[in-house]
PDB file of N, CA and C in Angstrom:
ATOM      1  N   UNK A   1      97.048  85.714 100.441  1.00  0.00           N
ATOM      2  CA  UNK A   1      98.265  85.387 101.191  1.00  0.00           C
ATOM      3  C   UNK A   1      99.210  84.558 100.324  1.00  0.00           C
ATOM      4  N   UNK A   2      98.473  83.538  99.314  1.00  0.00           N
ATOM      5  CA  UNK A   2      99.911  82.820  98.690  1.00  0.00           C
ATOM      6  C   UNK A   2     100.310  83.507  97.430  1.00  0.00           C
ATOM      7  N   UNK A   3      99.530  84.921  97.056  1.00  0.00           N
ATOM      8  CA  UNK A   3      99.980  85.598  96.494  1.00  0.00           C
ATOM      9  C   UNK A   3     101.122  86.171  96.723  1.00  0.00           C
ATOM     10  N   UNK A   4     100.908  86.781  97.847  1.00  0.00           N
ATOM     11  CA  UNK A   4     102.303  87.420  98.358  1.00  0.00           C
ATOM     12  C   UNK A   4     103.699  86.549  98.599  1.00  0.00           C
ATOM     13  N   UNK A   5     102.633  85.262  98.756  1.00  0.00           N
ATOM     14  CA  UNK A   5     104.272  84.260  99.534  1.00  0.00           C
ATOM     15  C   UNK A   5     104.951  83.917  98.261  1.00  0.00           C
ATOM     16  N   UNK A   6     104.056  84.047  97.069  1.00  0.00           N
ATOM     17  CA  UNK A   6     104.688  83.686  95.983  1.00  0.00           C
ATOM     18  C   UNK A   6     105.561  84.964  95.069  1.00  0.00           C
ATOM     19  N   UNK A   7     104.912  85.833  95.764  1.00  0.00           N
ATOM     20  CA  UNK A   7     106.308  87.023  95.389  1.00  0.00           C
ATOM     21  C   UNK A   7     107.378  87.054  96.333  1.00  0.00           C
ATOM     22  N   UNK A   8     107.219  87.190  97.237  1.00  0.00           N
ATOM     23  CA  UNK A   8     108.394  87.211  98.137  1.00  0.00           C
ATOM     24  C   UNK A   8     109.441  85.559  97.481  1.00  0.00           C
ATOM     25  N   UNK A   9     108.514  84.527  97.813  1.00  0.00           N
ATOM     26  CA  UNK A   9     109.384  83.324  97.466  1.00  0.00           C
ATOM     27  C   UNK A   9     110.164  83.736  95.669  1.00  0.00           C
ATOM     28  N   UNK A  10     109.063  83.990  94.823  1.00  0.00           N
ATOM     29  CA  UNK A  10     109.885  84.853  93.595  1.00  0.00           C
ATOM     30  C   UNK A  10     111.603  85.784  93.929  1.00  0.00           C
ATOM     31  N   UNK A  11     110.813  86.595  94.855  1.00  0.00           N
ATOM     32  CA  UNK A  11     112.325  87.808  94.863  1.00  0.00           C
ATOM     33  C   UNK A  11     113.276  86.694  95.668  1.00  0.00           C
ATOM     34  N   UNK A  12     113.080  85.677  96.709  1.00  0.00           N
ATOM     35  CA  UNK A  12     114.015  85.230  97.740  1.00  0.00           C
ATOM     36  C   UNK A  12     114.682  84.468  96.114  1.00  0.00           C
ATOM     37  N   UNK A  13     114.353  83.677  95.330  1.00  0.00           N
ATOM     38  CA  UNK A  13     114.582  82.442  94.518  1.00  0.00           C
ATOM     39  C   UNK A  13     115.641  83.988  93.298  1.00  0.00           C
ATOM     40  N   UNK A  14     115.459  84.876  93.450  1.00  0.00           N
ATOM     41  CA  UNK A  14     116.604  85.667  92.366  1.00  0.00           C
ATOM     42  C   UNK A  14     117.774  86.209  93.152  1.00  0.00           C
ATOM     43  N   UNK A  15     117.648  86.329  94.607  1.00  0.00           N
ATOM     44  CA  UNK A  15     119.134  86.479  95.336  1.00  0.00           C
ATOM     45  C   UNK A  15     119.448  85.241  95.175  1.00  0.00           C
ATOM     46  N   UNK A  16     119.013  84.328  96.016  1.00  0.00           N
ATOM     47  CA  UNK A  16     119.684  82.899  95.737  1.00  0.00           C
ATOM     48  C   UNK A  16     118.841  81.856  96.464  1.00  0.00           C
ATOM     49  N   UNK A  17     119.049  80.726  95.813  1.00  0.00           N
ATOM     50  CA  UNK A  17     118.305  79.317  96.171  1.00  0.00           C
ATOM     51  C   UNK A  17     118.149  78.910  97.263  1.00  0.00           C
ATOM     52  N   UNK A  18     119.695  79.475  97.917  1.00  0.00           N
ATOM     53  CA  UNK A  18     119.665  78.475  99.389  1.00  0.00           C
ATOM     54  C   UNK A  18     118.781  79.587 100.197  1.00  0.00           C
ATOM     55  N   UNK A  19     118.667  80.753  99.984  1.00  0.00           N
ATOM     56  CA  UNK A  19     117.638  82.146 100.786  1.00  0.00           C
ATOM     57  C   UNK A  19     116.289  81.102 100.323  1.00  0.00           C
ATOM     58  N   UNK A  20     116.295  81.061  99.259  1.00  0.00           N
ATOM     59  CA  UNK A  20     114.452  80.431  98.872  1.00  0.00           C
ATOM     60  C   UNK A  20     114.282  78.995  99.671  1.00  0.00           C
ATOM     61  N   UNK A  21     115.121  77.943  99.684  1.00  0.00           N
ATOM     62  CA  UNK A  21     115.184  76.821 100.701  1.00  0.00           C
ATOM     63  C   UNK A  21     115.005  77.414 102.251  1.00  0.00           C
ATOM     64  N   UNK A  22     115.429  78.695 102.596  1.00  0.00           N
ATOM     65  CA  UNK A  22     115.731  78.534 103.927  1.00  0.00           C
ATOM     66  C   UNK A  22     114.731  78.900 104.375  1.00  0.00           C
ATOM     67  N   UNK A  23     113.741  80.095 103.654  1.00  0.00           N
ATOM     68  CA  UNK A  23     112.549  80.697 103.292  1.00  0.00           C
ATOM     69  C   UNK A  23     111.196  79.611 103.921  1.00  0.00           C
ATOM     70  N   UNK A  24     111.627  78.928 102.754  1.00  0.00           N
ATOM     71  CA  UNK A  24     110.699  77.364 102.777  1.00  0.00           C
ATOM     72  C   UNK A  24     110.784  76.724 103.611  1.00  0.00           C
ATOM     73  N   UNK A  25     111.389  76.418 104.418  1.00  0.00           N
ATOM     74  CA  UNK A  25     111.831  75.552 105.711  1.00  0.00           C
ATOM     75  C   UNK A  25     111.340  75.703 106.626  1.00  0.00           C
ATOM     76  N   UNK A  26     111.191  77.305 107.096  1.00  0.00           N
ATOM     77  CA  UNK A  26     110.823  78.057 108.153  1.00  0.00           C
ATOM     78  C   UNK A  26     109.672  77.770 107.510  1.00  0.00           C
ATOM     79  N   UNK A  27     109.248  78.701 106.610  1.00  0.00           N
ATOM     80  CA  UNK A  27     107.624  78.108 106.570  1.00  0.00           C
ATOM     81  C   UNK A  27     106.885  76.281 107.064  1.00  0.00           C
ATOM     82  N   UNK A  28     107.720  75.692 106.663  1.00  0.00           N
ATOM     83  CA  UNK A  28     106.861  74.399 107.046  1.00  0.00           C
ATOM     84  C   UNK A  28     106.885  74.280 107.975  1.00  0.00           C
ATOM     85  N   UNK A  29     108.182  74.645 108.994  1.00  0.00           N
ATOM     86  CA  UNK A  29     108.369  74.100 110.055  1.00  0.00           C
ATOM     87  C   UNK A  29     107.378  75.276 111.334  1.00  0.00           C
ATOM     88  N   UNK A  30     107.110  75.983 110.670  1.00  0.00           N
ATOM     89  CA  UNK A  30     106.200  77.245 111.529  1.00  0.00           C
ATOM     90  C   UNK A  30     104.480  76.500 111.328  1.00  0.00           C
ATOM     91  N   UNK A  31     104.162  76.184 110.279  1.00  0.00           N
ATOM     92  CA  UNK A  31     103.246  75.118 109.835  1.00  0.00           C
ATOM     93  C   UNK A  31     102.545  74.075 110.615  1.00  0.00           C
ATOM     94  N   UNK A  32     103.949  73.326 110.838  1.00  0.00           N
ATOM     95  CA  UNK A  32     103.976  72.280 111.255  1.00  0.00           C
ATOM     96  C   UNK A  32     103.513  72.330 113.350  1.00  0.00           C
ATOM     97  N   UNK A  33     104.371  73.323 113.473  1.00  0.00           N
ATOM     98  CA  UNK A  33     104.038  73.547 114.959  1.00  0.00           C
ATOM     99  C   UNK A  33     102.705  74.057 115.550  1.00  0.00           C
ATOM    100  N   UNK A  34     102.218  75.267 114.438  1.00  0.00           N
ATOM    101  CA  UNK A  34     100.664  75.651 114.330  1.00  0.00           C
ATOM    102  C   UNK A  34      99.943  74.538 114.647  1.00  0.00           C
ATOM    103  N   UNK A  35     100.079  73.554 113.196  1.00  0.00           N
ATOM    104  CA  UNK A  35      98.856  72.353 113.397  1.00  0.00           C
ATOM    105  C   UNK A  35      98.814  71.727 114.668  1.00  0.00           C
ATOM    106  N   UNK A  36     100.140  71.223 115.235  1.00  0.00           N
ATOM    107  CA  UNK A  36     100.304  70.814 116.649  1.00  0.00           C
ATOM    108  C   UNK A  36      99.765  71.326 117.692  1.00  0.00           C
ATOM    109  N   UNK A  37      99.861  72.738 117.326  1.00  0.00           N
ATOM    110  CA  UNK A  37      99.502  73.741 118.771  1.00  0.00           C
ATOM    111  C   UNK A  37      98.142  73.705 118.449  1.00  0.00           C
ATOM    112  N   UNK A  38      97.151  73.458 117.124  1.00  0.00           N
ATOM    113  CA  UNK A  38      95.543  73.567 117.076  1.00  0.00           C
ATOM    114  C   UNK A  38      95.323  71.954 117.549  1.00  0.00           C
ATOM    115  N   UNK A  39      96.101  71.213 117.308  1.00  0.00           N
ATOM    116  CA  UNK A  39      95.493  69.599 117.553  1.00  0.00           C
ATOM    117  C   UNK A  39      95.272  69.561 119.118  1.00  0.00           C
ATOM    118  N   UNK A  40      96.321  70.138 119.914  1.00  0.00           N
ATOM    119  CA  UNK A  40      96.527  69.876 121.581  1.00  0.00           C
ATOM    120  C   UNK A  40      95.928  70.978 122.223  1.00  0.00           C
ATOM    121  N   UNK A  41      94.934  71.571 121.352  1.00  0.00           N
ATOM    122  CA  UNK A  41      94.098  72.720 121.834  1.00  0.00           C
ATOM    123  C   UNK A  41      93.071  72.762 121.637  1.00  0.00           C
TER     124      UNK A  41
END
């Protein structure tokens, strides 16, 4: 899996930076809600 995230994050980071930031963001913040939703479960 961080194979792939690291190609995709590769191709997002050669259109442009702010696509690879926005990329990244969503990921943590999708992350972040997971762990929450396993802690209160």
């Amino acid at each position: 899996v961080s194979v792939v995230g690291g190609l995709i994050a590769g191709y997002l980071w050669e259109i442009s930076y702010i696509t690879m930031f926005a990329y990244l963001s969503v990921i943590a913040i999708i992350s972040i809600l997971l762990l929450n939703f396993i802690k209160n479960h």
